[in-house]
N, C-alpha and C. Protein backbone atom coordinates (compact mmCIF):
# COMPACT_ATOMS: atom_id res chain seq x y z
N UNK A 1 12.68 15.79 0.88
CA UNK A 1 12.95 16.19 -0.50
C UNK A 1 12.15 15.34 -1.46
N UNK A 2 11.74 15.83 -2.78
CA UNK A 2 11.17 15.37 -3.79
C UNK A 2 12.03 15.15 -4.64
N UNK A 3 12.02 13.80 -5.22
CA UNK A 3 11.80 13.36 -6.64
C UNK A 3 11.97 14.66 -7.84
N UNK A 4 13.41 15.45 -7.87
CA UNK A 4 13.43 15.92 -8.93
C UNK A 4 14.36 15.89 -10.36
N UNK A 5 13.44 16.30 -11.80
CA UNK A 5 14.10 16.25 -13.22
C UNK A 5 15.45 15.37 -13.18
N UNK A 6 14.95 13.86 -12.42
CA UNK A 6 15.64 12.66 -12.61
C UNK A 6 16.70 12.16 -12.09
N UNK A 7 16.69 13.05 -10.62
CA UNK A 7 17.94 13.27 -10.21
C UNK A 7 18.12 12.67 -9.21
N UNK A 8 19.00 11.69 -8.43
CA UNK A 8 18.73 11.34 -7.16
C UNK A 8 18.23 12.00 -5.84
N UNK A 9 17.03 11.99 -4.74
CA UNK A 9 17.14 12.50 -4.00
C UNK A 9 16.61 11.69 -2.57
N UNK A 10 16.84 12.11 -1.10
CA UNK A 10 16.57 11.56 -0.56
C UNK A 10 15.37 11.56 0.27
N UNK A 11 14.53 10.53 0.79
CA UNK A 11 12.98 10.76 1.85
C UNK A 11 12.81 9.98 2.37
N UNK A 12 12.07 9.68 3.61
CA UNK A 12 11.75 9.21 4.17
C UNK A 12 10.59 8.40 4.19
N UNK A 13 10.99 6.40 3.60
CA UNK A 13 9.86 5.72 3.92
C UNK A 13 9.96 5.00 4.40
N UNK A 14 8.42 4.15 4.50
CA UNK A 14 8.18 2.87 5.25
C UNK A 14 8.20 1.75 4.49
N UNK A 15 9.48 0.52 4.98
CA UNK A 15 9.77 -0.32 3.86
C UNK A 15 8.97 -1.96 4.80
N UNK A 16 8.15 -2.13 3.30
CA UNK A 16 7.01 -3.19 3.63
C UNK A 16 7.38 -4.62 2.79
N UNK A 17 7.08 -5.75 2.90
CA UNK A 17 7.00 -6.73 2.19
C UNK A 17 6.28 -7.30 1.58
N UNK A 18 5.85 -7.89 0.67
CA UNK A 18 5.03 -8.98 0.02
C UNK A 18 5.78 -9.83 -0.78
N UNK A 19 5.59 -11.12 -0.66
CA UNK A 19 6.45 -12.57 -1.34
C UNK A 19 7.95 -12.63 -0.77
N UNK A 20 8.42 -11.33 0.26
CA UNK A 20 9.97 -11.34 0.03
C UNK A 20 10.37 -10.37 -0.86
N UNK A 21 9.40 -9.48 -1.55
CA UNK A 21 9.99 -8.35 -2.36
C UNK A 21 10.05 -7.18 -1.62
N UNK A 22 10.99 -6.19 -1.21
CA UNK A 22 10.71 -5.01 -0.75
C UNK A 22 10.12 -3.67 -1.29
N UNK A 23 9.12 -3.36 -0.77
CA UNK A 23 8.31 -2.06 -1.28
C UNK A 23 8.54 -0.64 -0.29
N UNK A 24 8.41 0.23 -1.26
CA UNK A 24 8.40 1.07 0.29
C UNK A 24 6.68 1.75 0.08
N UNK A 25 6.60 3.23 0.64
CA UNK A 25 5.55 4.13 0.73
C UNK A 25 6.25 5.39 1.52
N UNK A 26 5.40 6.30 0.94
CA UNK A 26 6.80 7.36 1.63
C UNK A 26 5.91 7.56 3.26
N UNK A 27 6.88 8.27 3.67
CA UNK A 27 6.19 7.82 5.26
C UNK A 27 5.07 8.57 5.91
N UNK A 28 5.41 9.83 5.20
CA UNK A 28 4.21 10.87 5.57
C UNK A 28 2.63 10.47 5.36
N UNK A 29 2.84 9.73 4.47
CA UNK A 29 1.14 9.27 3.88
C UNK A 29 0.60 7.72 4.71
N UNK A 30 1.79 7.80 5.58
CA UNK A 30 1.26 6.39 6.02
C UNK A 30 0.77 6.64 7.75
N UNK A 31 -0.43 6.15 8.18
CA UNK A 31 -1.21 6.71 9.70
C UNK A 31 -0.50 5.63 10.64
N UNK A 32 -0.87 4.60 10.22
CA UNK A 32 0.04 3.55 11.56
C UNK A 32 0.02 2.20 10.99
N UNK A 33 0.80 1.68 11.68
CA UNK A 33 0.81 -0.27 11.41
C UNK A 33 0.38 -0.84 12.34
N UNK A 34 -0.56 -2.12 12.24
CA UNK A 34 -0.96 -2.93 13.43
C UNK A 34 -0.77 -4.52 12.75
N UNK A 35 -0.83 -5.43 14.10
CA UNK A 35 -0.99 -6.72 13.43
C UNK A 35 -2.45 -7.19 12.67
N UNK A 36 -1.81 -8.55 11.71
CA UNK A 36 -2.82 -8.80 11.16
C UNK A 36 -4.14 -9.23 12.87
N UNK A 37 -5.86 -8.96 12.07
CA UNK A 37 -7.03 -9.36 12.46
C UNK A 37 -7.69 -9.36 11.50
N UNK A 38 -8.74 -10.31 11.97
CA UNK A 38 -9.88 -10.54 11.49
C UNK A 38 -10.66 -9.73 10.65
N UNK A 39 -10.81 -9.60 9.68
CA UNK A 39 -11.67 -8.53 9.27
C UNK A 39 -12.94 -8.74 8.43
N UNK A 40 -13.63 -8.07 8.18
CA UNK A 40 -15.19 -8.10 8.13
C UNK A 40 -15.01 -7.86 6.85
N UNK A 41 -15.95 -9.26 6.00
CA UNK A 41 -15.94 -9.74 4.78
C UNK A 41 -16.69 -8.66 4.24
N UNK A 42 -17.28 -8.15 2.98
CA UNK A 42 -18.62 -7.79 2.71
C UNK A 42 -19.29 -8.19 1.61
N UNK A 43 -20.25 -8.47 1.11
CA UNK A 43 -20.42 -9.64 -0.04
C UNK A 43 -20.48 -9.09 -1.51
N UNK A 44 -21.20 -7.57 -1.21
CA UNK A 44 -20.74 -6.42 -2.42
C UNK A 44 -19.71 -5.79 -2.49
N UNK A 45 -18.97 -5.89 -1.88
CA UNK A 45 -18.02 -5.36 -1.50
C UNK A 45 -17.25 -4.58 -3.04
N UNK A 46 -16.23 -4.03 -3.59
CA UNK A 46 -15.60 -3.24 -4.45
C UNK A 46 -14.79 -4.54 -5.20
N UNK A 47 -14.20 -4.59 -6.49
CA UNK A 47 -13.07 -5.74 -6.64
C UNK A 47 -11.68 -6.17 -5.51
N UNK A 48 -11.49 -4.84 -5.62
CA UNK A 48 -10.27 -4.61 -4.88
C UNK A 48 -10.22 -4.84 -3.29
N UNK A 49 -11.27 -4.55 -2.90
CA UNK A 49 -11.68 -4.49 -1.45
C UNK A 49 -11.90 -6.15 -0.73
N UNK A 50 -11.06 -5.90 0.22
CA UNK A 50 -10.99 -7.28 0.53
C UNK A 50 -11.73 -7.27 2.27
N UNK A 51 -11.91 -6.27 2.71
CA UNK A 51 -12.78 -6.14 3.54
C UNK A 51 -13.18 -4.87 4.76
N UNK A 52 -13.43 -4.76 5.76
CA UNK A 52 -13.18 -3.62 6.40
C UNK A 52 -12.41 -3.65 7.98
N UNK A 53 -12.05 -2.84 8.72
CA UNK A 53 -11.35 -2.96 9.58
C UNK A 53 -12.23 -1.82 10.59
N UNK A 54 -12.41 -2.45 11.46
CA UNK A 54 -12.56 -1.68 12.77
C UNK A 54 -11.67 -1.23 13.78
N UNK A 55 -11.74 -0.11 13.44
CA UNK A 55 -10.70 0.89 14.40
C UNK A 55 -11.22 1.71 15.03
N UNK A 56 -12.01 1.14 16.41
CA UNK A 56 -12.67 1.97 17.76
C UNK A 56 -13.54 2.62 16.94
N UNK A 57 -14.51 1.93 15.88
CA UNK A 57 -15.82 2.53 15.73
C UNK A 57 -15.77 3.01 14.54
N UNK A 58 -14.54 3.46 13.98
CA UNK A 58 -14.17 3.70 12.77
C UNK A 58 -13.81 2.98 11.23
N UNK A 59 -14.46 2.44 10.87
CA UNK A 59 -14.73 1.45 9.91
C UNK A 59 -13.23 1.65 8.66
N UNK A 60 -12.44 1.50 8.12
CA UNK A 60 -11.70 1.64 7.02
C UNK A 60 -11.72 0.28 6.01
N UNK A 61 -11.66 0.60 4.77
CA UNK A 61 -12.36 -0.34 3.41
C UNK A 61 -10.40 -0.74 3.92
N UNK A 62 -9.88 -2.52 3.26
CA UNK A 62 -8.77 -3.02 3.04
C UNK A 62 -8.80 -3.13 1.96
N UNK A 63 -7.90 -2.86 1.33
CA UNK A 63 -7.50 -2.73 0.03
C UNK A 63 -6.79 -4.60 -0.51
N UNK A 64 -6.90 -4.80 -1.55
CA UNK A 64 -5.94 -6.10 -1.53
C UNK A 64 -5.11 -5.38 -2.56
N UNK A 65 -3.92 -5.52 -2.03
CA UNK A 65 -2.44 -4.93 -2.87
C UNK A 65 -1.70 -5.64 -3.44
N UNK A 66 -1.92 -7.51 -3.38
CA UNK A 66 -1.62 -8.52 -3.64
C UNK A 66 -1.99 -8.62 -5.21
N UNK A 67 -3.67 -8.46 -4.77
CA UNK A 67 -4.48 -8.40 -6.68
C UNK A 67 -3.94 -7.46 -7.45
N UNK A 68 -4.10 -6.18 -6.71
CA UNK A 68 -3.55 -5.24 -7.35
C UNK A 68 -2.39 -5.23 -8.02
N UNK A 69 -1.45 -5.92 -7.45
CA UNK A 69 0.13 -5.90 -8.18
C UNK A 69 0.46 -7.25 -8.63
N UNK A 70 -0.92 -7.90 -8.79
CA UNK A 70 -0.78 -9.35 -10.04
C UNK A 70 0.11 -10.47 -8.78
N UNK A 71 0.19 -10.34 -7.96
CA UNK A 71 0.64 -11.42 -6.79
C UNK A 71 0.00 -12.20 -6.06
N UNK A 72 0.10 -13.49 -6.11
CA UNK A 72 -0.63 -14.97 -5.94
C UNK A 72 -1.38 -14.50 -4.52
N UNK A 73 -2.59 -14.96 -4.23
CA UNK A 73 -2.85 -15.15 -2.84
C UNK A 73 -2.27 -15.67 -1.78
N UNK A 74 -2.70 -15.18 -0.60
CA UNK A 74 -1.96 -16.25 0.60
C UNK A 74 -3.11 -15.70 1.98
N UNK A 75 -3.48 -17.06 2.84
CA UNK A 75 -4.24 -16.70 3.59
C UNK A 75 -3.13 -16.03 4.79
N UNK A 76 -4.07 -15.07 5.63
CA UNK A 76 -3.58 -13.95 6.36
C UNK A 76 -2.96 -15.04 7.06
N UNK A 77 -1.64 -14.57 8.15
CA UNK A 77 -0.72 -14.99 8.69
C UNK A 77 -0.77 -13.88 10.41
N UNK A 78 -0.37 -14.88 11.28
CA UNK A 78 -0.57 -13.53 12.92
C UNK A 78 0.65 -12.68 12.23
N UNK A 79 1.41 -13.40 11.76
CA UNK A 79 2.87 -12.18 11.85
C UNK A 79 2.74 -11.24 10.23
N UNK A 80 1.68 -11.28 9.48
CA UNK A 80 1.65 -9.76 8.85
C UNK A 80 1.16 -8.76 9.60
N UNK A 81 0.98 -7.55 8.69
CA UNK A 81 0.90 -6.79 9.76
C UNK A 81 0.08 -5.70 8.19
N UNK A 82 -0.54 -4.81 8.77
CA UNK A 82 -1.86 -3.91 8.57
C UNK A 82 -1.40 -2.74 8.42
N UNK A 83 -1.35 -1.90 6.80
CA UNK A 83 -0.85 -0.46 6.67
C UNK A 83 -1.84 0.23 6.34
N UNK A 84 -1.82 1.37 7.17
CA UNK A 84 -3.32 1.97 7.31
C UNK A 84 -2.82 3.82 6.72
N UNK A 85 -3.25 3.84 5.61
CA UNK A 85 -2.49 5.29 4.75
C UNK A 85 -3.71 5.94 4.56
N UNK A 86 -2.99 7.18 3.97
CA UNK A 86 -3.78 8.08 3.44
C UNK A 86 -3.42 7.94 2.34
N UNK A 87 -4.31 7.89 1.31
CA UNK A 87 -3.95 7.57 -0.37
C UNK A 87 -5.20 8.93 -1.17
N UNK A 88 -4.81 9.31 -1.56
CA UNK A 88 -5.51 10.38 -2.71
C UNK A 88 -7.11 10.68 -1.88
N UNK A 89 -6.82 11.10 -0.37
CA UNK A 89 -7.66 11.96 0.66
C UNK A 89 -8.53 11.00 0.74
N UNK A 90 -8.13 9.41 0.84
CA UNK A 90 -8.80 8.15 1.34
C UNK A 90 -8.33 7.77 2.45
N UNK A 91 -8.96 7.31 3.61
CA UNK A 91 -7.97 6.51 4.50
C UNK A 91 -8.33 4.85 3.97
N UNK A 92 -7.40 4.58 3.49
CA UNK A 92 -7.72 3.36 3.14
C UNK A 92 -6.30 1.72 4.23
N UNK A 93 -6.50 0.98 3.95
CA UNK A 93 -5.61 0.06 4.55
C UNK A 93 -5.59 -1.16 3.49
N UNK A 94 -3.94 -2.23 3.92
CA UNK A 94 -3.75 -3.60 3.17
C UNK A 94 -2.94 -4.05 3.66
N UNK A 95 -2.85 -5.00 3.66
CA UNK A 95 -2.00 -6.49 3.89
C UNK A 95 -0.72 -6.67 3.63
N UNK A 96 -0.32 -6.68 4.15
CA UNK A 96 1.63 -6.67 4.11
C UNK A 96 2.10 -7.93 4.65
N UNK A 97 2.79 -8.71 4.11
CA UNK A 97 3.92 -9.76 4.97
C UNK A 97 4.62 -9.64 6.20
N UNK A 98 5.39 -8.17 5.93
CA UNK A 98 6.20 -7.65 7.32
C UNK A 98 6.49 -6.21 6.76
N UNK A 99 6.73 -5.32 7.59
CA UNK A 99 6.84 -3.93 7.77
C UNK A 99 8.56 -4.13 8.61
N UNK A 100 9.57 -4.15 7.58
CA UNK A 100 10.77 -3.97 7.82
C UNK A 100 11.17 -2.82 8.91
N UNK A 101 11.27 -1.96 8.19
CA UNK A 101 11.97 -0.41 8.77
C UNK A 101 11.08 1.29 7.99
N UNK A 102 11.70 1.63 8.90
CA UNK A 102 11.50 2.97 8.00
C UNK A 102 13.16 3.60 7.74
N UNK A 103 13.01 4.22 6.68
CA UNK A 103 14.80 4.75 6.28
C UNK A 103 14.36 5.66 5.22
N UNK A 104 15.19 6.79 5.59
CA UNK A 104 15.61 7.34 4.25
C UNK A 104 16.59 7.06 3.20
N UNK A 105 15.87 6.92 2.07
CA UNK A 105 16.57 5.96 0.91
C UNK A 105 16.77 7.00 0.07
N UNK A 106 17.88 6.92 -0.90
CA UNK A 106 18.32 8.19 -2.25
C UNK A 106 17.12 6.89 -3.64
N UNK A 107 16.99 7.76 -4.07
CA UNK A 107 15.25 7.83 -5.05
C UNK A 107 16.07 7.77 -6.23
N UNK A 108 15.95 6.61 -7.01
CA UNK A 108 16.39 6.61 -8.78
C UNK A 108 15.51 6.71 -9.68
N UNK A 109 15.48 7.11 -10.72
CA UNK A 109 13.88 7.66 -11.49
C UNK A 109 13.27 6.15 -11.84
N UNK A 110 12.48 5.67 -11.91
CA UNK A 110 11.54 4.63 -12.46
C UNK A 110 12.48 3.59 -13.67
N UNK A 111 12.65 4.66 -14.72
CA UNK A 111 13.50 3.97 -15.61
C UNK A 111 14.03 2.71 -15.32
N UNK A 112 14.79 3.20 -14.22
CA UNK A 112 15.78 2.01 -14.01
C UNK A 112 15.06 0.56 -13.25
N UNK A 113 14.15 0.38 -13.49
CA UNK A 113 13.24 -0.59 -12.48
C UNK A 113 12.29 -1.00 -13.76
N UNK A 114 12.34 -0.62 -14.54
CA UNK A 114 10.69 -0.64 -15.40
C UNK A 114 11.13 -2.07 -16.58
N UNK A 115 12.30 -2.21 -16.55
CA UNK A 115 12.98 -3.55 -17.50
C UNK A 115 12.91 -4.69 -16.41
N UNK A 116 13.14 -4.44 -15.21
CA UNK A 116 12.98 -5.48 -14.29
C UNK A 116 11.86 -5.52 -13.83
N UNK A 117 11.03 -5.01 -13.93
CA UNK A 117 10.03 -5.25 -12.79
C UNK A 117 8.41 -4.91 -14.21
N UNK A 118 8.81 -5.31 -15.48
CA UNK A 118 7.53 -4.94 -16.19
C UNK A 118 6.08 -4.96 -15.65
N UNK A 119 5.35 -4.19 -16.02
CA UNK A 119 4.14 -3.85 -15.72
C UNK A 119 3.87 -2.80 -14.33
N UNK A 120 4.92 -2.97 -13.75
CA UNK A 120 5.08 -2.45 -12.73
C UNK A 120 4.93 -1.09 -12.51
N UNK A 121 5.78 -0.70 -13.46
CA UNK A 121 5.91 1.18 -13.47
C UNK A 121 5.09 2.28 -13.34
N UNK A 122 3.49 1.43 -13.72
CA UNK A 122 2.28 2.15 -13.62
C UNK A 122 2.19 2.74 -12.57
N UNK A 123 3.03 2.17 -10.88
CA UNK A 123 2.92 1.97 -9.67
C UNK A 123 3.67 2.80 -8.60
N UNK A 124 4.99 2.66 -9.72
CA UNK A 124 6.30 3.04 -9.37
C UNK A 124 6.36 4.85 -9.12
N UNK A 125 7.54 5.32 -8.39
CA UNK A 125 7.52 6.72 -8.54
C UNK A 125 9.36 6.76 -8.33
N UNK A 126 9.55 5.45 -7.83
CA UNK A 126 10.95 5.07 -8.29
C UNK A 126 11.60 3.88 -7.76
N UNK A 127 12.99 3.43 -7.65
CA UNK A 127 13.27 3.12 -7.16
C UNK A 127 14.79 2.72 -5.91
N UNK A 128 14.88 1.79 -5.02
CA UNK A 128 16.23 2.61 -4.43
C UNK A 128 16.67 1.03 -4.05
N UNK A 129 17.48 1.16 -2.85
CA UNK A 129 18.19 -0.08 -2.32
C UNK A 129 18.20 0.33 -1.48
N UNK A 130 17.89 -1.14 -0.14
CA UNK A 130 18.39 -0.47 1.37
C UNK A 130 19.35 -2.10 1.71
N UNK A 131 20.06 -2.14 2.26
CA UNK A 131 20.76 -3.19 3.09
C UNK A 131 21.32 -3.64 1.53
N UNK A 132 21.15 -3.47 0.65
CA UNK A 132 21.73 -4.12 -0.10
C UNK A 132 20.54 -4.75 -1.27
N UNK A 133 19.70 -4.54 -0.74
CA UNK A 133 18.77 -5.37 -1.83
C UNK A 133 17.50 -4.28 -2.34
N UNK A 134 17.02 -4.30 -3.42
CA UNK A 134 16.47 -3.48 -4.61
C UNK A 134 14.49 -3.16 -3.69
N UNK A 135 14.35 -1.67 -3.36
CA UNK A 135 12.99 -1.81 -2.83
C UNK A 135 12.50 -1.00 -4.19
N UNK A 136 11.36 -1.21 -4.46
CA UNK A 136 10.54 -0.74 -5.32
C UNK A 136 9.60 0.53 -4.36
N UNK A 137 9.74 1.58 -5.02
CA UNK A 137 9.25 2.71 -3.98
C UNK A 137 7.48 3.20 -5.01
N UNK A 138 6.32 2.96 -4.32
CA UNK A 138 5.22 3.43 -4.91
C UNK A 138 4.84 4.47 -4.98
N UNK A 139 4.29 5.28 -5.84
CA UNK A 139 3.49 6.14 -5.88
C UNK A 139 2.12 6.17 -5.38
N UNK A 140 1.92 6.66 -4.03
CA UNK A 140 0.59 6.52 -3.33
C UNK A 140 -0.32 6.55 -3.99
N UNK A 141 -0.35 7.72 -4.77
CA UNK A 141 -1.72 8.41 -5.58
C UNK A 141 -1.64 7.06 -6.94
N UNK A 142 -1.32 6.17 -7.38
CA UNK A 142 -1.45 5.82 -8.21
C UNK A 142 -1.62 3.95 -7.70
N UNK A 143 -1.55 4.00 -6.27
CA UNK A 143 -1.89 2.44 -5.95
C UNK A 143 -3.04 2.08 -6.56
N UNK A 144 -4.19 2.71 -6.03
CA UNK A 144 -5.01 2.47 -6.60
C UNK A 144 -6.35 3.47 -7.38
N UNK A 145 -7.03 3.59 -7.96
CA UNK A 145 -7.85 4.45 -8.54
C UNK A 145 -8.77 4.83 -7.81
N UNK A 146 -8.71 6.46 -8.58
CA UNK A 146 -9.94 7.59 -7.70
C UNK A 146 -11.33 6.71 -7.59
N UNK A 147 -11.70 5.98 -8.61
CA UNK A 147 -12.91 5.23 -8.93
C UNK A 147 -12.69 3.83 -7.47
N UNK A 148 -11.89 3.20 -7.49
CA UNK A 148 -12.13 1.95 -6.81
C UNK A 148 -11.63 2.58 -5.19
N UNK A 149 -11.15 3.68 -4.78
CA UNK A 149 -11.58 4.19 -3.71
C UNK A 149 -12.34 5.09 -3.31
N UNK A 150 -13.18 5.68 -4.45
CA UNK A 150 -14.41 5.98 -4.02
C UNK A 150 -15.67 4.86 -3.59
N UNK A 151 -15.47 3.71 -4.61
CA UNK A 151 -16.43 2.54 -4.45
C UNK A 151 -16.19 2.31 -3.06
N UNK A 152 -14.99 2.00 -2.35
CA UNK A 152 -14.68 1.75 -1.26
C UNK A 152 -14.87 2.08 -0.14
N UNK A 153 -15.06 3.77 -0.68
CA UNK A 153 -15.22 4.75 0.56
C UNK A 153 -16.96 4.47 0.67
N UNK A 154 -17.66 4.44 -0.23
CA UNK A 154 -19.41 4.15 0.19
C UNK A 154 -19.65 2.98 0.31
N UNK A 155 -18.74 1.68 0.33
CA UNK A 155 -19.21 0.58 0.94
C UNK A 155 -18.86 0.63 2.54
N UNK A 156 -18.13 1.45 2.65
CA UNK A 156 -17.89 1.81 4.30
C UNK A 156 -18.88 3.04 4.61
N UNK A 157 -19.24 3.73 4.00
CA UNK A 157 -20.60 4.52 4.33
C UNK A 157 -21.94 3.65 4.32
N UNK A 158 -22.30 3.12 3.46
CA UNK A 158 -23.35 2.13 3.85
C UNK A 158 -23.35 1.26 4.73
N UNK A 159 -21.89 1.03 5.28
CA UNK A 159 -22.26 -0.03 6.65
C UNK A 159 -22.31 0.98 8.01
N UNK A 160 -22.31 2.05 7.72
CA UNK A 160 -21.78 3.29 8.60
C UNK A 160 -23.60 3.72 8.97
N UNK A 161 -24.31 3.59 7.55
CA UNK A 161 -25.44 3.94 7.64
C UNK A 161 -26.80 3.11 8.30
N UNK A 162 -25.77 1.70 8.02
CA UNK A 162 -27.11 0.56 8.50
C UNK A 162 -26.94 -0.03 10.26
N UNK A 163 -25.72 0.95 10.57
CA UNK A 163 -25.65 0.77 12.27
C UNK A 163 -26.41 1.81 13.18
């Protein structure tokens, strides 16, 4: 079910971490999770782009979701773990702390999150609670821009081109 004229409803996502805050992504848009590796710096790389990932030959741009949502750095850790989505007909991937659960959560309109969580809402598509504590649920299409994943998508074509 969708998100409708403000009303609670329920779907199915994947609830992720960063700092200890819970996020979700709804689940359909998300391809798989792996642990953190190594990944391949690039020196032009996009702002956002924090590097690329090899997946059996298949190159995908990493997104940093950290910058993106104004949250301090932290060097990679073995126990994060790697969300590899489909975002606005990108396969793109980023960096997560831990990948909790997946659950279907009942969806509260944005409103109610946008006094707590300022700046945020740009991001938001709503928000819910699971176990008891407040997840902030994103709007895929609005993580990040058509522009900085297109940049993304031809810095992974140019390394696509020079092999």
């Amino acid at each position: 079910m969708a998100l409708t004229n403000g009303k609670m409803t329920e779907t199915a996502f994947i609830i992720f971490t960063l700092d200890h805050q819970p996020y979700a992504l709804p689940v359909d848009c998300v391809k798989t999770v792996i642990r953190a590796v190594q990944l391949t710096e690039l020196p032009d790389a996009p702002e956002l782009m924090t590097g690329i990932l090899n997946m059996g030959g298949v190159f995908i741009p990493v997104m940093n979701i950290r910058k993106q949502f104004g949250l301090p750095e932290k060097p990679t850790d073995i126990r994060d773990r790697i969300i590899i989505a489909d975002i606005s007909g990108y396969t793109i991937a980023f960096m997560a702390d831990a990948v909790k659960t997946v659950a279907v959560l009942e969806t509260r309109p944005v409103s109610r999150a946008a006094n707590i969580y300022p700046g945020m809402e740009q991001f938001l598509s709503g928000v819910s609670a699971c176990n008891g504590v407040t997840v902030l649920i994103y709007d895929a299409a609005s993580l990040f821009s058509e522009t900085m994943l297109q940049r993304a998508a031809e810095a992974v074509e140019e390394i696509d081109a020079s092999l």
